[in-house]
Each structure stands twice: as C-alpha cells, then as structure tokens.
PDB file of N, CA and C in Angstrom:
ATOM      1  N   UNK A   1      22.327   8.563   9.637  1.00  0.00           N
ATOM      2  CA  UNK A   1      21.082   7.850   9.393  1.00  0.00           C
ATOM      3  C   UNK A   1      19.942   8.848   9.467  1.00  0.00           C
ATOM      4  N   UNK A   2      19.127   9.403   8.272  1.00  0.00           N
ATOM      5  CA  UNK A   2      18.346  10.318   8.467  1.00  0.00           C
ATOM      6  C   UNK A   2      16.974   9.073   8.794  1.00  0.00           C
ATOM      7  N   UNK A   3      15.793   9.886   9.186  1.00  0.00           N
ATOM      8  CA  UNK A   3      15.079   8.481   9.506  1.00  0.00           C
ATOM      9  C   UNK A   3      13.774   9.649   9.992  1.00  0.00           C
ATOM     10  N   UNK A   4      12.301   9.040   9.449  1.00  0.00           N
ATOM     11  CA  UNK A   4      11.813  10.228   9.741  1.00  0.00           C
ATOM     12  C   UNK A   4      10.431   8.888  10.796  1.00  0.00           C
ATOM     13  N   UNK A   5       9.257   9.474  11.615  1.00  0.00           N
ATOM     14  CA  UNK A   5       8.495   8.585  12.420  1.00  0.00           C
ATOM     15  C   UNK A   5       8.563   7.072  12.351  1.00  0.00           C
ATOM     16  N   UNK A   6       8.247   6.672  10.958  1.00  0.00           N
ATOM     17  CA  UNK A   6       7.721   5.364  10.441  1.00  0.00           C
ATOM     18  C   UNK A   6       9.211   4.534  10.311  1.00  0.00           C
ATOM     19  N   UNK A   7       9.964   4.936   9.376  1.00  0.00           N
ATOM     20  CA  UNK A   7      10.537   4.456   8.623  1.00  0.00           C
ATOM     21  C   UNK A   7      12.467   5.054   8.303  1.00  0.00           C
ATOM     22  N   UNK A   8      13.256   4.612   8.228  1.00  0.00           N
ATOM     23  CA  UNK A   8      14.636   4.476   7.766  1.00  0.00           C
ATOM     24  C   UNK A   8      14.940   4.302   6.840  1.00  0.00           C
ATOM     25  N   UNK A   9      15.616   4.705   5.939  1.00  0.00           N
ATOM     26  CA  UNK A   9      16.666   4.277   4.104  1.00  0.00           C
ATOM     27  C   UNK A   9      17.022   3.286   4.331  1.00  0.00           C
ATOM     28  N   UNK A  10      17.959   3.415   5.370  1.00  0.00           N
ATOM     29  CA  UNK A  10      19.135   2.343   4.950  1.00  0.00           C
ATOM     30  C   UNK A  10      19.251   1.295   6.499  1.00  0.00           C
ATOM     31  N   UNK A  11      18.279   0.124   6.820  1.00  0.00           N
ATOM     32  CA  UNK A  11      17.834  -0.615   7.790  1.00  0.00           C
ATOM     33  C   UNK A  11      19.525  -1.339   7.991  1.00  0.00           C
ATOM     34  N   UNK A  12      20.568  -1.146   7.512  1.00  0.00           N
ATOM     35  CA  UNK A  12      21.648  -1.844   8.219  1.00  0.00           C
ATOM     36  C   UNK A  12      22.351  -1.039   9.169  1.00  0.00           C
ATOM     37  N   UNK A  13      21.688   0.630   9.589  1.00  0.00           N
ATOM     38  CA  UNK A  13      22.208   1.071  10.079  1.00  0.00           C
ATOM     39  C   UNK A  13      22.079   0.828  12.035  1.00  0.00           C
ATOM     40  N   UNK A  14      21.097  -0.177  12.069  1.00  0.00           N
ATOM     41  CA  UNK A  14      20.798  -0.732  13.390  1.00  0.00           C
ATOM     42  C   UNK A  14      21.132  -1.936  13.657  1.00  0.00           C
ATOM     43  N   UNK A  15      21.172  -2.143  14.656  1.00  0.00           N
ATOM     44  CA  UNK A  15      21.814  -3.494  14.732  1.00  0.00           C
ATOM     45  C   UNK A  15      20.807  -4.818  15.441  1.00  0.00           C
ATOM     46  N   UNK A  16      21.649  -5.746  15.595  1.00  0.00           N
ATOM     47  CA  UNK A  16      20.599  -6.639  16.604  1.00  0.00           C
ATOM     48  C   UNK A  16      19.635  -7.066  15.296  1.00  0.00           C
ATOM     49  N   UNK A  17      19.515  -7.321  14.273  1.00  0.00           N
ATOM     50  CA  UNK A  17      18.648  -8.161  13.782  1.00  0.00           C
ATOM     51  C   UNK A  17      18.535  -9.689  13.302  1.00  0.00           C
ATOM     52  N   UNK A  18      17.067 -10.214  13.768  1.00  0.00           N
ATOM     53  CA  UNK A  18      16.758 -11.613  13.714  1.00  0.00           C
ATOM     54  C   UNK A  18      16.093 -11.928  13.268  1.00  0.00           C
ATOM     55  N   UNK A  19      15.917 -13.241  12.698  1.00  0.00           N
ATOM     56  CA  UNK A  19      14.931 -13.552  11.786  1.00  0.00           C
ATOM     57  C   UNK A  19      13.372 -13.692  12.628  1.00  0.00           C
ATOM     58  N   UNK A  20      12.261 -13.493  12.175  1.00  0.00           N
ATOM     59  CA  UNK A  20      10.756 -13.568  12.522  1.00  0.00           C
ATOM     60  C   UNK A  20      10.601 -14.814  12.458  1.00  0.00           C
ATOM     61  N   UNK A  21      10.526 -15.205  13.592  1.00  0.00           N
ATOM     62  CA  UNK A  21      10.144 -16.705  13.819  1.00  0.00           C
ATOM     63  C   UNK A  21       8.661 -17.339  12.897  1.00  0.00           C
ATOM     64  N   UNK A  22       7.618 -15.829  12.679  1.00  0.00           N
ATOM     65  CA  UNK A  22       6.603 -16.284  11.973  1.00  0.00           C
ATOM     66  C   UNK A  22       6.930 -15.806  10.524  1.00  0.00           C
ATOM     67  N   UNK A  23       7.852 -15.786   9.822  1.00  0.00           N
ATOM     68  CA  UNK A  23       7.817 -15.363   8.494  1.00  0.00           C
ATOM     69  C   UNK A  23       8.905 -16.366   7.744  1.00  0.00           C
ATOM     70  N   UNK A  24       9.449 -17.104   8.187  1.00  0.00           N
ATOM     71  CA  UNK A  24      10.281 -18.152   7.253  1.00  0.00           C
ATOM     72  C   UNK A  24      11.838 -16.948   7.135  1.00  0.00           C
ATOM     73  N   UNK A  25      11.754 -16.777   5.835  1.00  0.00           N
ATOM     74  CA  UNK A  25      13.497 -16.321   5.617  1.00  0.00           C
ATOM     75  C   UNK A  25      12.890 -14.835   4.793  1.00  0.00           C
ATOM     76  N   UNK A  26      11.986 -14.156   5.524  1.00  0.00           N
ATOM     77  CA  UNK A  26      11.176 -13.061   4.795  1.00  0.00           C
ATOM     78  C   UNK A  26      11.555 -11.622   5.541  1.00  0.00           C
ATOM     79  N   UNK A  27      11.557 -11.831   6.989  1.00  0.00           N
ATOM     80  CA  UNK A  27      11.239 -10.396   7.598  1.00  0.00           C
ATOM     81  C   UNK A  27      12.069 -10.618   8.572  1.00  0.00           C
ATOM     82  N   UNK A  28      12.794  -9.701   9.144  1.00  0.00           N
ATOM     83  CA  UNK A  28      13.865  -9.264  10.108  1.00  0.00           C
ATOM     84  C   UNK A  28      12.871  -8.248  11.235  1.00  0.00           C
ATOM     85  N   UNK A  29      13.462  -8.376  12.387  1.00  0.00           N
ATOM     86  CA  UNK A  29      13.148  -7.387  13.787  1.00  0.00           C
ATOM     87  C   UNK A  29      14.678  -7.342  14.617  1.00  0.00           C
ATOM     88  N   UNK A  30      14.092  -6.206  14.994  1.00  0.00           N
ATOM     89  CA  UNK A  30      15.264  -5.830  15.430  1.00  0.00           C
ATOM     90  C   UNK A  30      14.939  -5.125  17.105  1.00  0.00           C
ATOM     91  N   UNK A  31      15.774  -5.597  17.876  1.00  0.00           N
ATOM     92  CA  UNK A  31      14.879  -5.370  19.699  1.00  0.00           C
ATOM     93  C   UNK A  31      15.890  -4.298  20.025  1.00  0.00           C
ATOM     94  N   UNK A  32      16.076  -3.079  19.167  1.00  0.00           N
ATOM     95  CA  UNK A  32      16.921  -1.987  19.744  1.00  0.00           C
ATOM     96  C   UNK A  32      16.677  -0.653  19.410  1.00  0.00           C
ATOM     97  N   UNK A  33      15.066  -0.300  18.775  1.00  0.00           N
ATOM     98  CA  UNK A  33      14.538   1.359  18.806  1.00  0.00           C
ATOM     99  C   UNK A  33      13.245   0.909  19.973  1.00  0.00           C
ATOM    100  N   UNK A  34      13.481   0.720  20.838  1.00  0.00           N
ATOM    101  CA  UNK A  34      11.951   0.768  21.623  1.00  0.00           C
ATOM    102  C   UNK A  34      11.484   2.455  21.370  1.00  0.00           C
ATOM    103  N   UNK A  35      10.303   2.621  21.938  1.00  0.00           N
ATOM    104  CA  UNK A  35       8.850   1.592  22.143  1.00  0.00           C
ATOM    105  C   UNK A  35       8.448   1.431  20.767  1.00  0.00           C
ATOM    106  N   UNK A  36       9.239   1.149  19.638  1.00  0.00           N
ATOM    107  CA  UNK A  36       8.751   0.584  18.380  1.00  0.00           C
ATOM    108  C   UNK A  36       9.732  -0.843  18.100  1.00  0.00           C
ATOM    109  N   UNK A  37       9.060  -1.981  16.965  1.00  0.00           N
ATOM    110  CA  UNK A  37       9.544  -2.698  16.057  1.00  0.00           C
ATOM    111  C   UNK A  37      10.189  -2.632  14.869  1.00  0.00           C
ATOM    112  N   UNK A  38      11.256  -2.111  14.693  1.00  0.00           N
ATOM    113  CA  UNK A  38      11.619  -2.364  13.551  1.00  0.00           C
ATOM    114  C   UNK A  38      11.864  -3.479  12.842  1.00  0.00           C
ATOM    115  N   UNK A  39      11.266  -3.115  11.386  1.00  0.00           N
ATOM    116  CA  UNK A  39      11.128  -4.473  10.438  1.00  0.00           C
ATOM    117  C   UNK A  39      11.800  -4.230   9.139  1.00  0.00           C
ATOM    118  N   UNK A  40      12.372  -5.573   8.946  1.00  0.00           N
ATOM    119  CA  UNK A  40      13.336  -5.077   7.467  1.00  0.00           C
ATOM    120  C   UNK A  40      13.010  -6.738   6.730  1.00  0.00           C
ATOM    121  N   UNK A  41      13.359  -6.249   5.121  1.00  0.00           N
ATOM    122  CA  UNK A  41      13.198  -7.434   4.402  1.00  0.00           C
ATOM    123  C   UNK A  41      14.525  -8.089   4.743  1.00  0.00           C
ATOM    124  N   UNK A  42      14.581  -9.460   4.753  1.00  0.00           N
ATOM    125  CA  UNK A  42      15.939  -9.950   4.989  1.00  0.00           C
ATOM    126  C   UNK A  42      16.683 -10.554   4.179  1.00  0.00           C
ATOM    127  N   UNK A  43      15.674  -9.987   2.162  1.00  0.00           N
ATOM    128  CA  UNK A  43      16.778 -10.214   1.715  1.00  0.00           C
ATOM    129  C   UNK A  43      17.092  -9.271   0.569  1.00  0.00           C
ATOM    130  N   UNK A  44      16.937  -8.045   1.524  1.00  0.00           N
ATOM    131  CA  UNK A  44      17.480  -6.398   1.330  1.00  0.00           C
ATOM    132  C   UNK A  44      17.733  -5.701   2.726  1.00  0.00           C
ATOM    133  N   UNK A  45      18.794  -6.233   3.137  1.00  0.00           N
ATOM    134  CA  UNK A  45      19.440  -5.581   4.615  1.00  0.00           C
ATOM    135  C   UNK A  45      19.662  -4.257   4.485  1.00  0.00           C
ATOM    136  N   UNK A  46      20.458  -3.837   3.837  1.00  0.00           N
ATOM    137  CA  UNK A  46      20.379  -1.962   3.777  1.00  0.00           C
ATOM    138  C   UNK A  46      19.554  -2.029   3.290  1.00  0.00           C
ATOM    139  N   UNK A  47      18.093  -2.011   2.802  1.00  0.00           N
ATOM    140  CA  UNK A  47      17.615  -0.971   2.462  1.00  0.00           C
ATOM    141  C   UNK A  47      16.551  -1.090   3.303  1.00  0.00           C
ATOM    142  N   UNK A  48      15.515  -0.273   3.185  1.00  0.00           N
ATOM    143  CA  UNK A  48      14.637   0.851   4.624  1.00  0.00           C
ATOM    144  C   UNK A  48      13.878  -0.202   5.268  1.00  0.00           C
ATOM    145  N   UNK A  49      13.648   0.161   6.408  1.00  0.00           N
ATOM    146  CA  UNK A  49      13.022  -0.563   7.823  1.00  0.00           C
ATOM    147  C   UNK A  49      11.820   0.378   8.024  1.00  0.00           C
ATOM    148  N   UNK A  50      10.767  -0.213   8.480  1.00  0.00           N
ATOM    149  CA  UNK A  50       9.612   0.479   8.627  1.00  0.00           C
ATOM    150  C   UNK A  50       9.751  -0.003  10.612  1.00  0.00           C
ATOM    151  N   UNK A  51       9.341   1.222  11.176  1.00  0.00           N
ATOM    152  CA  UNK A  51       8.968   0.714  12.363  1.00  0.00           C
ATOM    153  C   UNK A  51       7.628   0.616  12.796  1.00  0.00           C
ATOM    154  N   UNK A  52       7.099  -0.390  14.135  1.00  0.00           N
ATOM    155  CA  UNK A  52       5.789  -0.519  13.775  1.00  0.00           C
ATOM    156  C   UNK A  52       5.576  -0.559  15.108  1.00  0.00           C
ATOM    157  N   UNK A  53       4.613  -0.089  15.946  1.00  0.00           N
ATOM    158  CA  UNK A  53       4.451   0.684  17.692  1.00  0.00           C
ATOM    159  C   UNK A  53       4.517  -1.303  17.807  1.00  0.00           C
ATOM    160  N   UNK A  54       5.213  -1.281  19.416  1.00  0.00           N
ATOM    161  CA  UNK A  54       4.781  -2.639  20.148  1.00  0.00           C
ATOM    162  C   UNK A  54       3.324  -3.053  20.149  1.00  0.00           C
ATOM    163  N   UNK A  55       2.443  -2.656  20.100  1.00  0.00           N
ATOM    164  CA  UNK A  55       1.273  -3.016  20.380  1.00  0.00           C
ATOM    165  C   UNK A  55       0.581  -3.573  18.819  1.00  0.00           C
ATOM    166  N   UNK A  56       0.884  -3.113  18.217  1.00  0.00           N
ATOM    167  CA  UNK A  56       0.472  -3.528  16.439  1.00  0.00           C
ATOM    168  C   UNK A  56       1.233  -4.481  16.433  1.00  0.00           C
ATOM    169  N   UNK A  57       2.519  -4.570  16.489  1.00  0.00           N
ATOM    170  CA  UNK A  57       3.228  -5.831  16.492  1.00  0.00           C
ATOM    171  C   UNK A  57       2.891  -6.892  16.884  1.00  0.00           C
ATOM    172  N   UNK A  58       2.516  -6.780  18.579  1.00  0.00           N
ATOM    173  CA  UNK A  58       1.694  -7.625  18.973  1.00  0.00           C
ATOM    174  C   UNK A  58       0.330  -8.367  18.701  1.00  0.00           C
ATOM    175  N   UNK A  59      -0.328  -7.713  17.883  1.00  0.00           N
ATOM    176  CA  UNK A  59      -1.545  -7.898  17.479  1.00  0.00           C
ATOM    177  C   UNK A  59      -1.587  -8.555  16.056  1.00  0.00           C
ATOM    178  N   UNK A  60       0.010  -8.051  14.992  1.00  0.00           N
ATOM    179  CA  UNK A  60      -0.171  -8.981  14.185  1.00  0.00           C
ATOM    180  C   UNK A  60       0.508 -10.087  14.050  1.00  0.00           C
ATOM    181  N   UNK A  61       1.315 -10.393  15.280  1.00  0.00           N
ATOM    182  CA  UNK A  61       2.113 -11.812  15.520  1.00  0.00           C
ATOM    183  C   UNK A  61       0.396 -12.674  16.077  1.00  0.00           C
ATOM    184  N   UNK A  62      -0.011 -12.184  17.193  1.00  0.00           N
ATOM    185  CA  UNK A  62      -1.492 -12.670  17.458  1.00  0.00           C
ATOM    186  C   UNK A  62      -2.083 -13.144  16.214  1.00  0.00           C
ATOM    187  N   UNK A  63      -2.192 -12.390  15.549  1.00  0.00           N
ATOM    188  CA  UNK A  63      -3.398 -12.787  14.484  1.00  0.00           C
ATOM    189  C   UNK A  63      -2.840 -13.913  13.761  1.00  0.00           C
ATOM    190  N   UNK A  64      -1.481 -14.176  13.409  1.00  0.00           N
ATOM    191  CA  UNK A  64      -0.751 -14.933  12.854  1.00  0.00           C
ATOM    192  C   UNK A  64      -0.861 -16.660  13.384  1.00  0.00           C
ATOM    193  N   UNK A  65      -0.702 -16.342  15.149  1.00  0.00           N
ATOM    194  CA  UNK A  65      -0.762 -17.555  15.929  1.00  0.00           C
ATOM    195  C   UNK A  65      -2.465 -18.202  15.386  1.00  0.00           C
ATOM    196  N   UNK A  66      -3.244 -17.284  15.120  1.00  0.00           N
ATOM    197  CA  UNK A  66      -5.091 -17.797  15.214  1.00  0.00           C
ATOM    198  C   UNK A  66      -5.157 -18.589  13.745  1.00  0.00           C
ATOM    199  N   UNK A  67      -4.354 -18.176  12.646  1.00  0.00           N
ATOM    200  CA  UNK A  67      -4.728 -18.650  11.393  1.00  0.00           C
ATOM    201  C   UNK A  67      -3.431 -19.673  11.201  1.00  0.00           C
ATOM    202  N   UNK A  68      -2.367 -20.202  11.979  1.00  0.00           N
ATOM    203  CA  UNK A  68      -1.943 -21.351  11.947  1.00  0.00           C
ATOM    204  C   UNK A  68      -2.491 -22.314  12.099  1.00  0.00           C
ATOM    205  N   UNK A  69      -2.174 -23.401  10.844  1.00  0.00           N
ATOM    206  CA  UNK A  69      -2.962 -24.461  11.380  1.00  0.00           C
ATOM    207  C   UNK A  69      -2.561 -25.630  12.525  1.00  0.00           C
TER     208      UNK A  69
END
C-alpha cells in the first residue's frame, strides 16, 4: 500500500469500514489510521481514501448537525 500524507490508491487496503451515519449510502470511515479519518466513497471501495486530521472531521460532522433540519 504506497500512501503518501493525505491520501491512499487503493482504500480497501484498510479495514474496519462503516457507513457515515451523516451521508446516506455515500461516504465510508474507517476508526483504524489514528490521529486521522479516513474517508472512502462507498461505492468505489478500492479506490483512494483521503484522510482527514480528527479535528476537521469533527468540525465537519458539527457543521452538518447545525444545517439539519
């Protein structure tokens, strides 16, 4: 798995992924590169995962909860 700061090719090479409770059947996380999020489309499993620091994550699940209606 080559894989450089951000991002991975081939996102089936990790495991542990679940669906985003705030995205419907869109976006995958995965709770096994800490201290980052990895995120994958979930309906392109191999292909690349972007990771995204805990704290951004947090901030855009937040922002998500404010513009629900």
């Amino acid at each position: 798995m080559k894989s450089n700061e951000h991002s991975i090719p081939d996102a089936s090479a990790l495991t542990s992924w679940r669906k985003s409770s705030y995205s419907g059947d869109c976006l995958e996380v995965a709770d096994t590169a800490r201290p980052f999020v990895p995120v994958r489309d979930s309906k392109n499993p191999a292909g690349p995962a972007i990771f995204v620091s805990i704290p951004a994550w947090q901030s855009f699940v937040t922002s998500l909860d404010r513009t629900t209606p």
